[in-house]
N, C-alpha and C. Protein backbone atom coordinates (compact mmCIF):
# COMPACT_ATOMS: atom_id res chain seq x y z
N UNK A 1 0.85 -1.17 0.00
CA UNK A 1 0.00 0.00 0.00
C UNK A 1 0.90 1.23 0.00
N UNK A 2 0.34 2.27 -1.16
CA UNK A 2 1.30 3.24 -1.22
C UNK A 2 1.10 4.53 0.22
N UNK A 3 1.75 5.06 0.14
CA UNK A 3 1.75 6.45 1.23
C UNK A 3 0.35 7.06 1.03
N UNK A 4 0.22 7.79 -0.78
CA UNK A 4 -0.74 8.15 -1.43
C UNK A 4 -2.20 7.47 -0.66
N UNK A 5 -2.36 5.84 -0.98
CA UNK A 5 -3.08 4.64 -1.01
C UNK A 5 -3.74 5.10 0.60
N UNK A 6 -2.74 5.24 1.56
CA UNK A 6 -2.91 5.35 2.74
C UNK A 6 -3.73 6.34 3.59
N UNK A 7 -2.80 7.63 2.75
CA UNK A 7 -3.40 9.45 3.07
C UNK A 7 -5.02 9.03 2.64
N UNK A 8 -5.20 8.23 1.53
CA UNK A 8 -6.39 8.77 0.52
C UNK A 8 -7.35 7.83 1.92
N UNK A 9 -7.19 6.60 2.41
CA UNK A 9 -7.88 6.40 3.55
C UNK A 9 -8.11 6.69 4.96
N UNK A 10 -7.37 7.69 5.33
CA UNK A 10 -6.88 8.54 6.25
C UNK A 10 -8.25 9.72 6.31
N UNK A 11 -7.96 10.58 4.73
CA UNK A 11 -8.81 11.35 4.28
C UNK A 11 -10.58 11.57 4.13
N UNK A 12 -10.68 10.07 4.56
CA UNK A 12 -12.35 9.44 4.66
C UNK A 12 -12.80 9.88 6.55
N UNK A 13 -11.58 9.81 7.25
CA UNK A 13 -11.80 10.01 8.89
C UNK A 13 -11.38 11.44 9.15
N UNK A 14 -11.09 12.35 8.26
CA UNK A 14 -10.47 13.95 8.25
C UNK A 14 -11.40 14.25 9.70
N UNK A 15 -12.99 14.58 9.12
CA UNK A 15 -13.98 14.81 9.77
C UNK A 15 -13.80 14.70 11.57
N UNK A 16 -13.34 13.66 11.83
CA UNK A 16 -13.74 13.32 13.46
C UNK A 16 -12.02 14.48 13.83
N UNK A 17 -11.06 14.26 12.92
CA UNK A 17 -10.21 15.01 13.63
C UNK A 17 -10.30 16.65 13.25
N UNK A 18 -11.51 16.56 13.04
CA UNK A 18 -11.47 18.88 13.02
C UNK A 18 -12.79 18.72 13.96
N UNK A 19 -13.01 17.95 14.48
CA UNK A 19 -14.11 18.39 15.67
C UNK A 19 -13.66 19.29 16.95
N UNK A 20 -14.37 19.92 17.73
CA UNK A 20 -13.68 20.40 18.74
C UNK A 20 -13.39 19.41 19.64
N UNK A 21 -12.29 19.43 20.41
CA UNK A 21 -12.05 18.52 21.68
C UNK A 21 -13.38 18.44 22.52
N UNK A 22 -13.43 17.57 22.89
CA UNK A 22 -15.17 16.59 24.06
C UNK A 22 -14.93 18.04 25.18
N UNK A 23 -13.77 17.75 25.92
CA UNK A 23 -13.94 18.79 27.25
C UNK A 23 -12.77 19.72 27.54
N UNK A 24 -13.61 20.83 26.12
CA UNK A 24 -12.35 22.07 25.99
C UNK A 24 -11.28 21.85 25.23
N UNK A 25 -10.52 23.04 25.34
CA UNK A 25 -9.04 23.02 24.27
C UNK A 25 -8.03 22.05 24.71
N UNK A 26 -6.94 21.18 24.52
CA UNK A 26 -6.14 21.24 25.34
C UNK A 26 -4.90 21.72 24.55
N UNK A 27 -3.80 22.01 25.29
CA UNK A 27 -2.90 22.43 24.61
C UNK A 27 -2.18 22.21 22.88
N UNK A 28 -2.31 22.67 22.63
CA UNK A 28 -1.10 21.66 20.90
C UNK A 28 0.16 22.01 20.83
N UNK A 29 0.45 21.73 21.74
CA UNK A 29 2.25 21.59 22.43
C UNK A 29 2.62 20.72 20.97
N UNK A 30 4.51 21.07 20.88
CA UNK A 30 5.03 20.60 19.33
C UNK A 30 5.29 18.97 20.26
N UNK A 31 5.33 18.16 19.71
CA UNK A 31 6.22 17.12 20.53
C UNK A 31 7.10 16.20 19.06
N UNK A 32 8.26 15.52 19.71
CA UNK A 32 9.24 15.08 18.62
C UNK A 32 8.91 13.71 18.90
N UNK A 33 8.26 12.71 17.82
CA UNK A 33 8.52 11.99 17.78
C UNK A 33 8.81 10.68 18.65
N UNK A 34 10.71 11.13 18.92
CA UNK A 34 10.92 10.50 19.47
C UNK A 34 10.80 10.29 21.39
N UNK A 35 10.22 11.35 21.27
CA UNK A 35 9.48 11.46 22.67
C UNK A 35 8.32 10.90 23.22
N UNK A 36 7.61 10.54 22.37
CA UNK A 36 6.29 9.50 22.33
C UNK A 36 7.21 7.67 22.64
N UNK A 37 8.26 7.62 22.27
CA UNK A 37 8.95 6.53 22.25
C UNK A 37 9.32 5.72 23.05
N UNK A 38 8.60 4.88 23.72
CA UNK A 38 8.95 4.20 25.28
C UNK A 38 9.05 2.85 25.39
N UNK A 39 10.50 1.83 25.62
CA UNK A 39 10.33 0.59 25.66
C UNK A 39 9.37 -0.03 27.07
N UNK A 40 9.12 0.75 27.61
CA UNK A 40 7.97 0.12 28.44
C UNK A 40 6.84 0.00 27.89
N UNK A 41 6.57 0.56 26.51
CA UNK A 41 5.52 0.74 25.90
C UNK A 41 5.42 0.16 24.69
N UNK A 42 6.24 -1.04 24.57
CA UNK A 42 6.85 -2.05 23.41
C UNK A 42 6.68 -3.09 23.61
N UNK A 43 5.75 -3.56 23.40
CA UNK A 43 5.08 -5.14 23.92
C UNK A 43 5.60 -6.29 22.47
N UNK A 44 5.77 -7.59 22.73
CA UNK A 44 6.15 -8.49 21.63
C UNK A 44 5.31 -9.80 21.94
N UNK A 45 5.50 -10.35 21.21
CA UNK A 45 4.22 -11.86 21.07
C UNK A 45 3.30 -11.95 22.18
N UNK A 46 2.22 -10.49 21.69
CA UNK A 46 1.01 -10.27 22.19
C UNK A 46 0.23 -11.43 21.92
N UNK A 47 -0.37 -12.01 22.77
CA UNK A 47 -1.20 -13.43 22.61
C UNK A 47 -2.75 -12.77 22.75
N UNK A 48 -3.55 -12.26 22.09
CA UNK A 48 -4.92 -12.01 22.25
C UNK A 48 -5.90 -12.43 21.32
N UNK A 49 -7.24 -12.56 21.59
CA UNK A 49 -8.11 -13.56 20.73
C UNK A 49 -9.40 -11.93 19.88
N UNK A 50 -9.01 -10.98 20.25
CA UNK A 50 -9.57 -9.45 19.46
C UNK A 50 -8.83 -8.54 19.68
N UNK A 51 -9.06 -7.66 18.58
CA UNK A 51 -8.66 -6.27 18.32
C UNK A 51 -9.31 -5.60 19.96
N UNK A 52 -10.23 -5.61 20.43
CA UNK A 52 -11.04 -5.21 21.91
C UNK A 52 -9.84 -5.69 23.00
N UNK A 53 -9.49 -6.92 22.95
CA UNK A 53 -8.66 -7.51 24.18
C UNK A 53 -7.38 -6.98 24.07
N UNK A 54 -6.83 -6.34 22.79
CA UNK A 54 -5.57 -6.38 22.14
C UNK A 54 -5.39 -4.22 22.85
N UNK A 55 -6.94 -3.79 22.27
CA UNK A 55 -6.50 -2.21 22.79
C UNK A 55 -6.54 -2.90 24.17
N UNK A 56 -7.22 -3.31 25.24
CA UNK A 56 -7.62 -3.28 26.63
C UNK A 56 -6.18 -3.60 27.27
N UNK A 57 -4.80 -4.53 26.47
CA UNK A 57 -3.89 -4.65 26.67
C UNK A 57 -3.12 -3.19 26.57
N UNK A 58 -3.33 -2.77 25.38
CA UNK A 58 -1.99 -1.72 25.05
C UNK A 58 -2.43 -0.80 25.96
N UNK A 59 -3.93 -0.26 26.20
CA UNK A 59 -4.16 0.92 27.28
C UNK A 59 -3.76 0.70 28.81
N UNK A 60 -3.81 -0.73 28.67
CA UNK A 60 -3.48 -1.05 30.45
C UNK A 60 -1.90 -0.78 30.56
N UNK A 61 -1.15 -1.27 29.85
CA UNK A 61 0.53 -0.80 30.03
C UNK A 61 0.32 0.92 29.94
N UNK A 62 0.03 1.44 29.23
CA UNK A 62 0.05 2.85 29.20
C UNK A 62 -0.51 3.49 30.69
N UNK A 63 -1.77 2.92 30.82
CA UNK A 63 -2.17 3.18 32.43
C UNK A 63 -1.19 2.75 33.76
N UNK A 64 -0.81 1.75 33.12
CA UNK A 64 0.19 1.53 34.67
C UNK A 64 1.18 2.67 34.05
N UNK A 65 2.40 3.15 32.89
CA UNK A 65 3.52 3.84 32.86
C UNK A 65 2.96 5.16 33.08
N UNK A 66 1.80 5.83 33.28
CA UNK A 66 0.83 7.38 33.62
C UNK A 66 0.89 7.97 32.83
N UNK A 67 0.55 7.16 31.37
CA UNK A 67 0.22 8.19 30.20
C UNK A 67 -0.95 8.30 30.05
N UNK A 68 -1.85 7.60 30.43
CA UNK A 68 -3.12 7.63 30.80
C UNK A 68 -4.18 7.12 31.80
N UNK A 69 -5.14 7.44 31.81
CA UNK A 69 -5.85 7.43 32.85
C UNK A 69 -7.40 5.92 32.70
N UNK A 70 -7.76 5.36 33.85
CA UNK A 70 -8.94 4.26 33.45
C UNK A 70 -9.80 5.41 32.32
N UNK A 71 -10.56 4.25 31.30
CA UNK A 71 -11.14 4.89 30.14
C UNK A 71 -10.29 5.00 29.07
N UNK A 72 -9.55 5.27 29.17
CA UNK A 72 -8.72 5.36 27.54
C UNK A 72 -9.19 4.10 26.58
N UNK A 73 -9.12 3.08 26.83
CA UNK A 73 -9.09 1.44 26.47
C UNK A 73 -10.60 1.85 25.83
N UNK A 74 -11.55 2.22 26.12
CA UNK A 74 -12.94 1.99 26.05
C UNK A 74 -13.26 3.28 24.83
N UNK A 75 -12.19 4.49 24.99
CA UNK A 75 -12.59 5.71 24.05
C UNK A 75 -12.12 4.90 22.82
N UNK A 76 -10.76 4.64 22.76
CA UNK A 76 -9.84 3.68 21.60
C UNK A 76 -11.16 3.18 20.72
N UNK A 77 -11.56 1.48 21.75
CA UNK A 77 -12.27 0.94 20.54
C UNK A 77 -13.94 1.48 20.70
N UNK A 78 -14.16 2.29 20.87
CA UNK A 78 -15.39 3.18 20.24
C UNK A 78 -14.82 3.97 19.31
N UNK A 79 -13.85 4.53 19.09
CA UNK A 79 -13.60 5.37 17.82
C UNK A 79 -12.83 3.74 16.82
N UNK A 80 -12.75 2.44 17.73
CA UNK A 80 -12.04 2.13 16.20
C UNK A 80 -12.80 0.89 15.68
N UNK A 81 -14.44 1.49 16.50
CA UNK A 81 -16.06 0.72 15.96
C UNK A 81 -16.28 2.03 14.86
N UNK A 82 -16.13 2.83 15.45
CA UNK A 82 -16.86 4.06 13.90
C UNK A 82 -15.94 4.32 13.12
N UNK A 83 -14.51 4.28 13.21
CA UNK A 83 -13.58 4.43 12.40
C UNK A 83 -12.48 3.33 12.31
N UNK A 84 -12.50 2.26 11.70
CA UNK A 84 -11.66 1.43 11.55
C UNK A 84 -10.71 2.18 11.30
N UNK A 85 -8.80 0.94 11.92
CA UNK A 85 -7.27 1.78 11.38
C UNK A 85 -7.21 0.26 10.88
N UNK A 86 -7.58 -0.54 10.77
CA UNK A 86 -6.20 -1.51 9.61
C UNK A 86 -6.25 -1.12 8.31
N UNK A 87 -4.91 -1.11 8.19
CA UNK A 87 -4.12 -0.73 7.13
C UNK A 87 -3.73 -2.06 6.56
N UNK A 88 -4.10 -2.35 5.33
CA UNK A 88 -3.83 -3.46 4.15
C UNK A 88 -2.11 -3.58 4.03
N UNK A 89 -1.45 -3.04 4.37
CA UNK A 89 -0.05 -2.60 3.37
C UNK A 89 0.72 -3.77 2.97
N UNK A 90 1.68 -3.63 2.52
CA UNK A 90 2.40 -4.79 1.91
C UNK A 90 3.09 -5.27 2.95
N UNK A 91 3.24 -6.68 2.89
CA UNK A 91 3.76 -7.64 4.26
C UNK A 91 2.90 -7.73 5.06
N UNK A 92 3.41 -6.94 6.26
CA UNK A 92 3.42 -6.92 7.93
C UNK A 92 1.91 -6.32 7.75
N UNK A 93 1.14 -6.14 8.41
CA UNK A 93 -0.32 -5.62 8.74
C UNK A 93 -0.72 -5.20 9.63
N UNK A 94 -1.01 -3.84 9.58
CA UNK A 94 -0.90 -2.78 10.37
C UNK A 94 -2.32 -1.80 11.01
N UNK A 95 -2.63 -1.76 11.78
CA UNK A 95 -3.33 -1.07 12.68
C UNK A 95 -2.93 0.31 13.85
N UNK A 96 -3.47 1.57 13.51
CA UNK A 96 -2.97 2.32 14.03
C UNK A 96 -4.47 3.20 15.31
N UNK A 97 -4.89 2.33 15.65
CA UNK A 97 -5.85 2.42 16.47
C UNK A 97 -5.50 3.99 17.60
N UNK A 98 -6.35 4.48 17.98
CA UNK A 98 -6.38 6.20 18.97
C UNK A 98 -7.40 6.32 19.42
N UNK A 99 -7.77 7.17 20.11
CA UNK A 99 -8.93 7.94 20.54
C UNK A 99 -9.73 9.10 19.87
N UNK A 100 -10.79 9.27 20.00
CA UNK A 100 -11.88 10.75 19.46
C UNK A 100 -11.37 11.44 20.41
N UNK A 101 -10.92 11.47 21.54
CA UNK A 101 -11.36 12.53 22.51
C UNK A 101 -10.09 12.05 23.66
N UNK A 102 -9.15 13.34 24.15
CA UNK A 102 -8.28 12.98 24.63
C UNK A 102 -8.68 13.21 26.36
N UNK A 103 -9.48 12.96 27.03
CA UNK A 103 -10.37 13.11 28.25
C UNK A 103 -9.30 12.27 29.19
N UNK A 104 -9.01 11.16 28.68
CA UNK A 104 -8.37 10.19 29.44
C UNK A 104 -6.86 10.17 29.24
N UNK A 105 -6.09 11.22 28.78
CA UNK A 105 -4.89 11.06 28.21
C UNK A 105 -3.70 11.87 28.88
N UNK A 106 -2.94 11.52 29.79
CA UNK A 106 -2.25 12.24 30.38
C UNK A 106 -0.73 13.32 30.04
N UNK A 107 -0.35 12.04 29.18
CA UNK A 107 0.82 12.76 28.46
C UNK A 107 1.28 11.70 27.16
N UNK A 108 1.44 12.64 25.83
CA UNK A 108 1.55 11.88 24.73
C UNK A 108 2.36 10.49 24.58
N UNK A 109 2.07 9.35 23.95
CA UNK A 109 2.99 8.38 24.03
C UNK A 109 2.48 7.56 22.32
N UNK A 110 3.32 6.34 22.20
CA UNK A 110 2.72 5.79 21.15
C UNK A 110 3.17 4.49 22.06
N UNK A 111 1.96 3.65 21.66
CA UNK A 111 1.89 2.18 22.68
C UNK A 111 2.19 1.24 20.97
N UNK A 112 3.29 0.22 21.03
CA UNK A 112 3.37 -0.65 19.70
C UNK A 112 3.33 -2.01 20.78
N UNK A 113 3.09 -2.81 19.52
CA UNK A 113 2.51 -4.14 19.80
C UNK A 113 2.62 -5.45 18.37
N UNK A 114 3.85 -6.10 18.85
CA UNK A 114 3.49 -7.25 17.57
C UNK A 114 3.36 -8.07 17.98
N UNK A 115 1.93 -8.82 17.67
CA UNK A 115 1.17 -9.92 17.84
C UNK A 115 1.98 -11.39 17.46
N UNK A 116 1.53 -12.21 18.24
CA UNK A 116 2.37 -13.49 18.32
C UNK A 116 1.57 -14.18 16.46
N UNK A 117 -0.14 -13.96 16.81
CA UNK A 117 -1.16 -14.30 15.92
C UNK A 117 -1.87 -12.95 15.57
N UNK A 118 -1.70 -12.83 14.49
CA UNK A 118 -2.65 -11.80 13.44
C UNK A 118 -3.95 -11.71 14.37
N UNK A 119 -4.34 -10.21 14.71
CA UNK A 119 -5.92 -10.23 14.96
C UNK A 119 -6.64 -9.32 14.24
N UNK A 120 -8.07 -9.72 13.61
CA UNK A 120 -8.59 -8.68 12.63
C UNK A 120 -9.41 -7.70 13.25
N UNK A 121 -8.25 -6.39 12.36
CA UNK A 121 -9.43 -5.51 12.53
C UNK A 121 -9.96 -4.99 11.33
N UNK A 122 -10.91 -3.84 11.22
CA UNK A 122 -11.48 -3.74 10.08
C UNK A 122 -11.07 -2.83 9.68
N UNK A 123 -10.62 -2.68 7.49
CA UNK A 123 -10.13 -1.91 6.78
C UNK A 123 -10.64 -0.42 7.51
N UNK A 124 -9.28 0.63 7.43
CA UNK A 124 -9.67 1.91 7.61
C UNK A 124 -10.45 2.34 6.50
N UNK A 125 -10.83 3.39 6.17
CA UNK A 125 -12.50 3.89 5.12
C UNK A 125 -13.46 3.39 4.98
N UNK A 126 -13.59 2.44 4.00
CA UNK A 126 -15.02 2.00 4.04
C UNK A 126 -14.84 0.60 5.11
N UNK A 127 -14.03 0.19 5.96
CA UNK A 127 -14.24 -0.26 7.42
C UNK A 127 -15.43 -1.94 7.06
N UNK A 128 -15.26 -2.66 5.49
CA UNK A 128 -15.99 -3.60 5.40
C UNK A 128 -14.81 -4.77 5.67
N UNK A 129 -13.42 -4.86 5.10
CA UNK A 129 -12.55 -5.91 5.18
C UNK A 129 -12.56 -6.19 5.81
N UNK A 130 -11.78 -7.15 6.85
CA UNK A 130 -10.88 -7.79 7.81
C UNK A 130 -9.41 -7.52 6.88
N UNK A 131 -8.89 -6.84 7.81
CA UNK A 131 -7.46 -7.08 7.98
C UNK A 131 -6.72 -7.97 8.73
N UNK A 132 -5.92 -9.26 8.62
CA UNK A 132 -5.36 -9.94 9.73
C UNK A 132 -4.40 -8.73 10.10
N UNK A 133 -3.91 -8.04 11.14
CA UNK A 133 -2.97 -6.89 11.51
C UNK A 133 -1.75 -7.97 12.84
N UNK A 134 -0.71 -7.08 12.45
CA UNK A 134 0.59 -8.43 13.12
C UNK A 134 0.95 -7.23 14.05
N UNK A 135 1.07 -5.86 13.68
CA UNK A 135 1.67 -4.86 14.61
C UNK A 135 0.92 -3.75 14.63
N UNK A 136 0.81 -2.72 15.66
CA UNK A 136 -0.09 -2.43 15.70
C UNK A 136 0.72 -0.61 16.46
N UNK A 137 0.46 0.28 16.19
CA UNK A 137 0.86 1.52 16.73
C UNK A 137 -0.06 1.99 17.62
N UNK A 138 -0.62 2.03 19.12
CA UNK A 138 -1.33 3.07 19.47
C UNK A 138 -1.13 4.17 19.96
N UNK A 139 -1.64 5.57 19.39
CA UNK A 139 -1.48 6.45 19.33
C UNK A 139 -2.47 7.04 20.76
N UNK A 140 -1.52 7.65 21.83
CA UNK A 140 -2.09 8.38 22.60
C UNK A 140 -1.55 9.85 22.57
N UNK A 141 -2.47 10.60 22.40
CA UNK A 141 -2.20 12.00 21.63
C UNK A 141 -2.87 13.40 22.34
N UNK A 142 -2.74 14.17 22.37
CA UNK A 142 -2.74 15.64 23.52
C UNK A 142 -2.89 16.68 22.77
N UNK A 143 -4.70 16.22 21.55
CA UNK A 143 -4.98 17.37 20.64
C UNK A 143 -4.70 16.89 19.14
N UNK A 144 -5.27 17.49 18.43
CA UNK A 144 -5.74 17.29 16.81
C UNK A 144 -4.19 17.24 16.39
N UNK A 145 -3.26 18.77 16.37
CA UNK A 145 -2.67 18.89 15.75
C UNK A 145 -1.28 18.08 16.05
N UNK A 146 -1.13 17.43 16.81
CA UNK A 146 -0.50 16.65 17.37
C UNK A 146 -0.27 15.18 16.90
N UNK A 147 -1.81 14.84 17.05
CA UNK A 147 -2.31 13.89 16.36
C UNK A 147 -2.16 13.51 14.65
N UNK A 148 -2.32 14.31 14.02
CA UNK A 148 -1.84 14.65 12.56
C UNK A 148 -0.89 14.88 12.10
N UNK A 149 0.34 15.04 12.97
CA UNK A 149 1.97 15.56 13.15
C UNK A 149 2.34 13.91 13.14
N UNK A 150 1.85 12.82 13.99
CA UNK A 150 2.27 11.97 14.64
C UNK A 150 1.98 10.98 13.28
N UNK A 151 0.72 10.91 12.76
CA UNK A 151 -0.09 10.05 11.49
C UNK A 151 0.66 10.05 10.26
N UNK A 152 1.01 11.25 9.99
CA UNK A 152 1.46 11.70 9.01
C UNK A 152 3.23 10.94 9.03
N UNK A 153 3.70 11.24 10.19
CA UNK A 153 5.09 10.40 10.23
C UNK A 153 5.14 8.77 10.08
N UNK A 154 3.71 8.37 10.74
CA UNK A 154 3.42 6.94 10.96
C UNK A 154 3.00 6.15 8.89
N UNK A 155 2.21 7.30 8.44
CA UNK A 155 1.87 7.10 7.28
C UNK A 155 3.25 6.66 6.34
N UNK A 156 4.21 7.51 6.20
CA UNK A 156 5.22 7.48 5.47
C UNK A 156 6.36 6.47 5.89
N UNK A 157 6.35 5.64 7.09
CA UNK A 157 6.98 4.72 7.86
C UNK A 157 6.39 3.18 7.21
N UNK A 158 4.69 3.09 7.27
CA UNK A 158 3.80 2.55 6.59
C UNK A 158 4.10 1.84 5.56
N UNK A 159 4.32 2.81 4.64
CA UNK A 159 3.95 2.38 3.03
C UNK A 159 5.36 2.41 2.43
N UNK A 160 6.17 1.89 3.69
CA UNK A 160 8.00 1.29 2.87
C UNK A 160 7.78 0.14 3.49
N UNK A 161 7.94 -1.07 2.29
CA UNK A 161 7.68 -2.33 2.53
C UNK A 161 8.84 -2.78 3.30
N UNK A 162 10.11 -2.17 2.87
CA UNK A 162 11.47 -2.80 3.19
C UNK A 162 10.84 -2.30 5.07
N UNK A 163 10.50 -1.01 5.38
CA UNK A 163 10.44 -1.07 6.75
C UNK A 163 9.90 -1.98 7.29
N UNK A 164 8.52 -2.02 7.40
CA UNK A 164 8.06 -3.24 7.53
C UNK A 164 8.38 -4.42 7.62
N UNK A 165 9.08 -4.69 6.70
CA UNK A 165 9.80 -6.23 7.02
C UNK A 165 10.97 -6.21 8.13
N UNK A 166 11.44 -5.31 8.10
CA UNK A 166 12.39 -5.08 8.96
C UNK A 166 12.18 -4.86 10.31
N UNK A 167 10.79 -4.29 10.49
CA UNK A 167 9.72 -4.28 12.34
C UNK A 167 9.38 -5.64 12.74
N UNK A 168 9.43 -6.44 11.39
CA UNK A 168 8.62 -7.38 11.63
C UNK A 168 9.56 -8.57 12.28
N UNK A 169 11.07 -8.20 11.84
CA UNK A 169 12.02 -9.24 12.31
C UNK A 169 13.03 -8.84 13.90
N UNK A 170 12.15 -7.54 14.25
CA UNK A 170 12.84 -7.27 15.43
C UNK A 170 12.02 -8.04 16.72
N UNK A 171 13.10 -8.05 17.32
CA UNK A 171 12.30 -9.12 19.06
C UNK A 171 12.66 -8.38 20.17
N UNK A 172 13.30 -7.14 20.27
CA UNK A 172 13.62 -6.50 21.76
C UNK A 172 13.47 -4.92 21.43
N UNK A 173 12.56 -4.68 22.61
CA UNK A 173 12.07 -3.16 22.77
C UNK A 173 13.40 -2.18 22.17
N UNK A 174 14.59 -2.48 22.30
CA UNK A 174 15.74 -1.34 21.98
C UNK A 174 16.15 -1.68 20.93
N UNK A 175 15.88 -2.83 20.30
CA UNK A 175 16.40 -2.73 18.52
C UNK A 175 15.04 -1.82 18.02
N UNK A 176 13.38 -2.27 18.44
CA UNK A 176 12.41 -1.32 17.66
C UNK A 176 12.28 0.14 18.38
N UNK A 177 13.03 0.49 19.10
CA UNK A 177 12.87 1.73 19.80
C UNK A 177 14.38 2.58 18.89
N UNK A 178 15.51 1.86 18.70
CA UNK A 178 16.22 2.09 17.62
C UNK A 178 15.95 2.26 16.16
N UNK A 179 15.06 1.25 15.58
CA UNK A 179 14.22 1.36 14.08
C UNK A 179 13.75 2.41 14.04
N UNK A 180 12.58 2.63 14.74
CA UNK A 180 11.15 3.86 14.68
C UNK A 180 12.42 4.90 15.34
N UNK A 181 13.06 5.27 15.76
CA UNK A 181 14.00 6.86 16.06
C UNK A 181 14.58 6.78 15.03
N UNK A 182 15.47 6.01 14.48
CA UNK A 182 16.04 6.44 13.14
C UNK A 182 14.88 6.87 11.90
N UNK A 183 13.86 5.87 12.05
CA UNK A 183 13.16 6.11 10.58
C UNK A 183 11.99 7.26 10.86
N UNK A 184 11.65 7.44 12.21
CA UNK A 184 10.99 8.00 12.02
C UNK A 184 11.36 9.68 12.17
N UNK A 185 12.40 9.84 13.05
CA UNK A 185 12.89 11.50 13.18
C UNK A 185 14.27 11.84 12.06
């Protein structure tokens, strides 16, 4: 799946991210990247039987490290029932699951996760496929523009197959905490 391929399904969910925030402004502080980047927040042969059990995992590590607060897990897959993230791309299969509403979100992070067994979630846009998805990015984010800073880096990381294959053969939080800082900043 190209970058293009990706933006153009991205572009179908524009809408939910120009809404106003649920409760008030919150800041749109710049943040780098590699500051979202946490091997406590790098999980490997995730064993789960849904995309539901799979966020309820990635939000609970994030809740114990205090990037967020109980509820996050529950905003996630309600926005990723009305807005599917699997991403088709070439190889590895990808899901970039977030929140509508940052209520529960304490300080920005990105939670990754590669599954021991593929779990499906459903194509981002028209949200009819199954995607089997192997890795998975969750995005906990502190405002729109933030959020779109973060997608946009994740998009172009995406749609290089060679990357991908290359996430897909790492096994320890500091070789993929090494990958995503080089490729992604």
């Amino acid at each position: 799946m190209t970058e293009e391929e990706i933006a153009g399904k991205m572009d179908v969910q524009d809408e939910v991210l120009e809404k106003p925030i649920e409760r008030g402004e919150v800041a749109q502080e710049e943040v780098a990247i590699e500051d979202l980047l946490h091997t406590e927040l790098m999980l490997f042969d995730v064993v789960v039987d849904s995309k539901e059990e799979l966020i309820r995992v990635l939000a609970n590590r994030a809740e114990q490290a205090g990037f967020v607060e109980p509820g996050y897990a529950e905003d996630v897959i309600e926005r990723e029932r009305q807005f599917p993230t699997g991403l088709p791309t070439v190889g590895l299969k990808v899901a970039v699951p977030h929140a509508m509403t940052q209520e529960h979100v304490n300080k920005p992070a990105i939670v990754t996760a590669r599954l021991a067994q593929p779990v499906l979630f459903k194509e981002m846009g028209a949200g009819v496929a199954d995607v089997p998805v192997e890795l998975v990015f969750m995005l906990v984010a502190k405002g729109d523009k933030q959020h779109l800073a973060v997608l946009q880096k994740l998009i172009s990381l995406l749609s290089d197959p060679e990357a991908l294959r290359v996430l897909g053969t790492l096994t320890e939080p500091d070789e993929l905490m090494r990958e995503l800082t080089d490729r992604l900043t």
